[in-house]
N, C-alpha and C. Protein backbone atom coordinates (compact mmCIF):
# COMPACT_ATOMS: atom_id res chain seq x y z
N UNK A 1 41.41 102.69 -7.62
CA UNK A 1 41.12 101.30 -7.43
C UNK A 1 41.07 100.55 -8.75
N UNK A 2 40.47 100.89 -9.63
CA UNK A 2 40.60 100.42 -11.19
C UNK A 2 41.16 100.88 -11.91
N UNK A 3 41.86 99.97 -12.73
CA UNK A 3 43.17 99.82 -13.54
C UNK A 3 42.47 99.71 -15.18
N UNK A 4 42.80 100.58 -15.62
CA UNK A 4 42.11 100.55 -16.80
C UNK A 4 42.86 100.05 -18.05
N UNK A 5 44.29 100.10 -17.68
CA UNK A 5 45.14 99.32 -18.60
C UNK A 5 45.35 98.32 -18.50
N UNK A 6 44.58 97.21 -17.41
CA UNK A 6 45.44 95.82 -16.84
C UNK A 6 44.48 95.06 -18.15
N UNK A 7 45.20 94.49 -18.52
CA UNK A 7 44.86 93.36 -19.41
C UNK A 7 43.87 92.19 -18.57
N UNK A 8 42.75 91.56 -19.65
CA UNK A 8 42.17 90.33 -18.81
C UNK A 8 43.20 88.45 -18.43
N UNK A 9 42.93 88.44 -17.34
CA UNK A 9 44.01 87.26 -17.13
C UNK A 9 43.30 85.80 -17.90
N UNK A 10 44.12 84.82 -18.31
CA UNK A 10 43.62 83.40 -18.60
C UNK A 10 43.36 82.74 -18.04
N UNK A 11 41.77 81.86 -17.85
CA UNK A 11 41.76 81.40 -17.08
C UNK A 11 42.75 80.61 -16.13
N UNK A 12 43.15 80.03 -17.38
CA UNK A 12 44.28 78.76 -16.71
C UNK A 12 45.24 79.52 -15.58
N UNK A 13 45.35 80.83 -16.12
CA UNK A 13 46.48 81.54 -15.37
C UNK A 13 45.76 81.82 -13.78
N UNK A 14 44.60 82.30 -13.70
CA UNK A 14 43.58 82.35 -12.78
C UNK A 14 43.90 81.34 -11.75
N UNK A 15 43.14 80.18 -12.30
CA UNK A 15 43.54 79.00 -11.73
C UNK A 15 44.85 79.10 -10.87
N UNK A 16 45.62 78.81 -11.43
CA UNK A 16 46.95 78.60 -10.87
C UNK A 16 47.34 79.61 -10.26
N UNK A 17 46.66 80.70 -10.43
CA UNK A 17 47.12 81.81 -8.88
C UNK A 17 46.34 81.36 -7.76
N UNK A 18 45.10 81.02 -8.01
CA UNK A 18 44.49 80.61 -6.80
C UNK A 18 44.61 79.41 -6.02
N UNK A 19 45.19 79.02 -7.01
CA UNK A 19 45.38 77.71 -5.97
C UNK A 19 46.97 77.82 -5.29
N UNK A 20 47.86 78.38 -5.45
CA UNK A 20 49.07 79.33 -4.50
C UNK A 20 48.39 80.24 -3.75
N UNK A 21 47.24 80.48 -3.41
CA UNK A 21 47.03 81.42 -2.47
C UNK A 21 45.93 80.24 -1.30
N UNK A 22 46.19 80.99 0.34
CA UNK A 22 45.56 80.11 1.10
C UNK A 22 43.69 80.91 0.54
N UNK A 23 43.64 80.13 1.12
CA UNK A 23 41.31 79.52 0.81
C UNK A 23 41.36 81.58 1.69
N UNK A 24 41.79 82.06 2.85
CA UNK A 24 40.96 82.86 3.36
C UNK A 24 41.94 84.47 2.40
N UNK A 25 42.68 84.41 1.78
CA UNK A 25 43.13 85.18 1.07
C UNK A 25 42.67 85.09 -0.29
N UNK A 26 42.15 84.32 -0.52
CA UNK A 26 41.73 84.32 -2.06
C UNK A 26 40.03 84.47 -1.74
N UNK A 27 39.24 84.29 -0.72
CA UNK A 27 38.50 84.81 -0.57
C UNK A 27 38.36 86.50 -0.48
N UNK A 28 39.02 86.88 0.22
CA UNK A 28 39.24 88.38 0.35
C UNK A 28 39.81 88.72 -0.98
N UNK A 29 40.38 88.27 -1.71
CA UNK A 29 40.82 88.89 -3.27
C UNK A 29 39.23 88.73 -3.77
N UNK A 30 38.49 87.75 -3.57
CA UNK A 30 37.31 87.67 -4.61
C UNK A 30 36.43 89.05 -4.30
N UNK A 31 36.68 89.30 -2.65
CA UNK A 31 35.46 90.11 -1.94
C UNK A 31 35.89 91.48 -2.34
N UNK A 32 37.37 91.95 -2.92
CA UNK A 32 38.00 93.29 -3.35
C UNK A 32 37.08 93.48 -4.94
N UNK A 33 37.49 92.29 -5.41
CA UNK A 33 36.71 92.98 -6.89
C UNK A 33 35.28 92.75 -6.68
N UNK A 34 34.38 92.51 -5.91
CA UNK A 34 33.15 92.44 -6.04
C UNK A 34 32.86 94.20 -5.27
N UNK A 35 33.65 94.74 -4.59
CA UNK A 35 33.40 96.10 -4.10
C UNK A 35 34.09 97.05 -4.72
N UNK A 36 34.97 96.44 -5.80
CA UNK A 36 35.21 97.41 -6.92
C UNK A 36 33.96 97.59 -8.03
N UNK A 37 33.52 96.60 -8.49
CA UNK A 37 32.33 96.41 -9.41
C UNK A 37 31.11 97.22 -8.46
N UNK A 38 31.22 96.85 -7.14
CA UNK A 38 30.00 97.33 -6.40
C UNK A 38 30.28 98.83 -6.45
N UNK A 39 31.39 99.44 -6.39
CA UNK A 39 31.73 100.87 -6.29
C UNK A 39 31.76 101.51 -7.49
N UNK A 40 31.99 100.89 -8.46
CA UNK A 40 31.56 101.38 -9.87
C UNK A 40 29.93 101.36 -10.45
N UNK A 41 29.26 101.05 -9.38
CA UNK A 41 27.94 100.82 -9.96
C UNK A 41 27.09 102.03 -9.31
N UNK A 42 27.45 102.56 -7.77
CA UNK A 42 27.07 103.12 -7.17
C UNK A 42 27.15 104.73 -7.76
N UNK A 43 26.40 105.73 -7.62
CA UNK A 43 26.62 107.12 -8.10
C UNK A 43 27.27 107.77 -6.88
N UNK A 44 27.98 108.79 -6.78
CA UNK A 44 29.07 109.27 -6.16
C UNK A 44 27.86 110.56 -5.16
N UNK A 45 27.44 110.54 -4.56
CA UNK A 45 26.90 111.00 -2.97
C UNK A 45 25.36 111.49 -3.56
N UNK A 46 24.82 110.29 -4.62
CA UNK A 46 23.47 110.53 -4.88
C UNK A 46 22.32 110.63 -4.36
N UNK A 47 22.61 110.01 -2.78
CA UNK A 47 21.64 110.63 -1.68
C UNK A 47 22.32 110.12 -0.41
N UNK A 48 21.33 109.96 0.83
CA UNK A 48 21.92 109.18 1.68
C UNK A 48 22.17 108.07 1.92
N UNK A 49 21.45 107.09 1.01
CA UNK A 49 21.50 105.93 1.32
C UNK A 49 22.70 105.26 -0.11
N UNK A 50 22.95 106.15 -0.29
CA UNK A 50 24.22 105.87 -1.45
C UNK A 50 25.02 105.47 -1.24
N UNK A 51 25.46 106.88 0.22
CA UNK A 51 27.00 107.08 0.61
C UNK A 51 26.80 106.25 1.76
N UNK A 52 25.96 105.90 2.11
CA UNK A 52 25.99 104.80 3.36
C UNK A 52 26.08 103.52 2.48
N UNK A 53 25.78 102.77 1.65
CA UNK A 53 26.24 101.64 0.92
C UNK A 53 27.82 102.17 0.70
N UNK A 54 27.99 103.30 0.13
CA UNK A 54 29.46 103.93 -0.71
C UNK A 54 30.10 103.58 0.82
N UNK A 55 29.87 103.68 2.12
CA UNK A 55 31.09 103.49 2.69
C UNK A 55 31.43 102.18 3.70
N UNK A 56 30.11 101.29 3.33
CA UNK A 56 29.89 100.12 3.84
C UNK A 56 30.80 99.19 2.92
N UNK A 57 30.94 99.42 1.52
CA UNK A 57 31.25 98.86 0.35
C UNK A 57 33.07 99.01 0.96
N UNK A 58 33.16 100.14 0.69
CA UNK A 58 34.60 100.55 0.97
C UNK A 58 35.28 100.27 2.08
N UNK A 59 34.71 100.11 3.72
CA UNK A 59 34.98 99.29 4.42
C UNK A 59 35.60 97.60 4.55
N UNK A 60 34.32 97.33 3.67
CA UNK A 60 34.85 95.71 3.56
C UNK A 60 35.92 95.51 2.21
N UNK A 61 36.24 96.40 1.18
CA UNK A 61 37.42 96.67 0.25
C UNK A 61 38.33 96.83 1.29
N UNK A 62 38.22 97.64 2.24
CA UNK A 62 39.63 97.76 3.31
C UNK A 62 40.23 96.89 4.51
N UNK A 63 38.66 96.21 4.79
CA UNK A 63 39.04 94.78 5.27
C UNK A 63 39.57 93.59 4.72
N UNK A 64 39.04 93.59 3.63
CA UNK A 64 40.07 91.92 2.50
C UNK A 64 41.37 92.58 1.97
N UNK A 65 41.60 94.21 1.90
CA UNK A 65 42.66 94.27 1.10
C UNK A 65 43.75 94.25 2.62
N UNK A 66 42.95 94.52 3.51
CA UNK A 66 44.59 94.10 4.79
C UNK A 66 44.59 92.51 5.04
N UNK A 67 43.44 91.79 4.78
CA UNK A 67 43.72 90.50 4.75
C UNK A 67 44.98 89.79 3.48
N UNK A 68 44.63 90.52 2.45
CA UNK A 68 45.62 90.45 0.95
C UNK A 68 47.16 90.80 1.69
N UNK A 69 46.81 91.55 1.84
CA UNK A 69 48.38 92.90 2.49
C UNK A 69 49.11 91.69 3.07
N UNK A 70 48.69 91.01 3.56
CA UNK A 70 48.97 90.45 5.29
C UNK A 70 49.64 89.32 4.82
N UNK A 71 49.48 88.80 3.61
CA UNK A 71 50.02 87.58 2.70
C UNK A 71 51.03 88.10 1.84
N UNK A 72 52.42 87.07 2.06
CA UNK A 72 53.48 87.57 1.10
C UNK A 72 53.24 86.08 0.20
N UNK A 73 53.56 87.12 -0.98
CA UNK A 73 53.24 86.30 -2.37
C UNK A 73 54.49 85.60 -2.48
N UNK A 74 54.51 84.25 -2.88
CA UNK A 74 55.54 83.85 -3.03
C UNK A 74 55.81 83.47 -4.49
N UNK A 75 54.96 83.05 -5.16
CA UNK A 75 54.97 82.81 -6.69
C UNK A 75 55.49 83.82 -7.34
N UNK A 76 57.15 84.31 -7.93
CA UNK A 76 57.64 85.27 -8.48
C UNK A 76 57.68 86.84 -7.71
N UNK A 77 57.28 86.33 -6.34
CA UNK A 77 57.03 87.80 -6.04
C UNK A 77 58.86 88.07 -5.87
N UNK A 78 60.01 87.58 -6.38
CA UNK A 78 61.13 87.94 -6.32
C UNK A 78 61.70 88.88 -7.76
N UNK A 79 60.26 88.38 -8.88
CA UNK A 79 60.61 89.21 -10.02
C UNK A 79 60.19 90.86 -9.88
N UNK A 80 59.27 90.68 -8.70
CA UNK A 80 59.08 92.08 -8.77
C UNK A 80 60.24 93.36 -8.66
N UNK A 81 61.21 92.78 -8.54
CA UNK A 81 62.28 93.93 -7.64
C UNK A 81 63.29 94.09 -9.17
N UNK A 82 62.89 93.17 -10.19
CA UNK A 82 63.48 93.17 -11.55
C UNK A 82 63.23 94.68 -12.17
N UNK A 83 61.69 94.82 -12.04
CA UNK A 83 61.52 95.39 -12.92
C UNK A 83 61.25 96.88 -12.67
């Protein structure tokens, strides 16, 4: 799930992706990295009430990322096939 080589984006650049994306897809992009951060914070099956957050967390990562999925990018998504 984390990319340890991705560079940080500019704001400005930020901006202007979000505003090409509709309001309920860019919500679900916000709700992916808040359960990446949330999944990096959590310890890996440190008791029970861990792995029950650990898979509540990961649930709703799998619910916004099929909401993401479900949206074709249109901003350059034609350069992707460039490279």
């Amino acid at each position: 799930m984390k990319h340890p080589s991705k560079a940080p984006m500019p704001d400005a650049v930020a901006r202007f992706r979000a505003g090409q994306m509709p309001p309920p897809v860019f919500e679900a992009v916000v709700q992916m990295a808040d359960a990446e951060r949330e999944l990096g914070r959590l310890r890996p099956l440190a008791s029970a009430e861990d792995q029950g957050d650990r898979e509540t967390v990961l649930a709703l990562y799998a619910q916004a990322d099929k909401t993401v999925s479900s949206h074709a990018e249109r901003v350059g998504s034609h350069l992707r096939s460039l490279s």
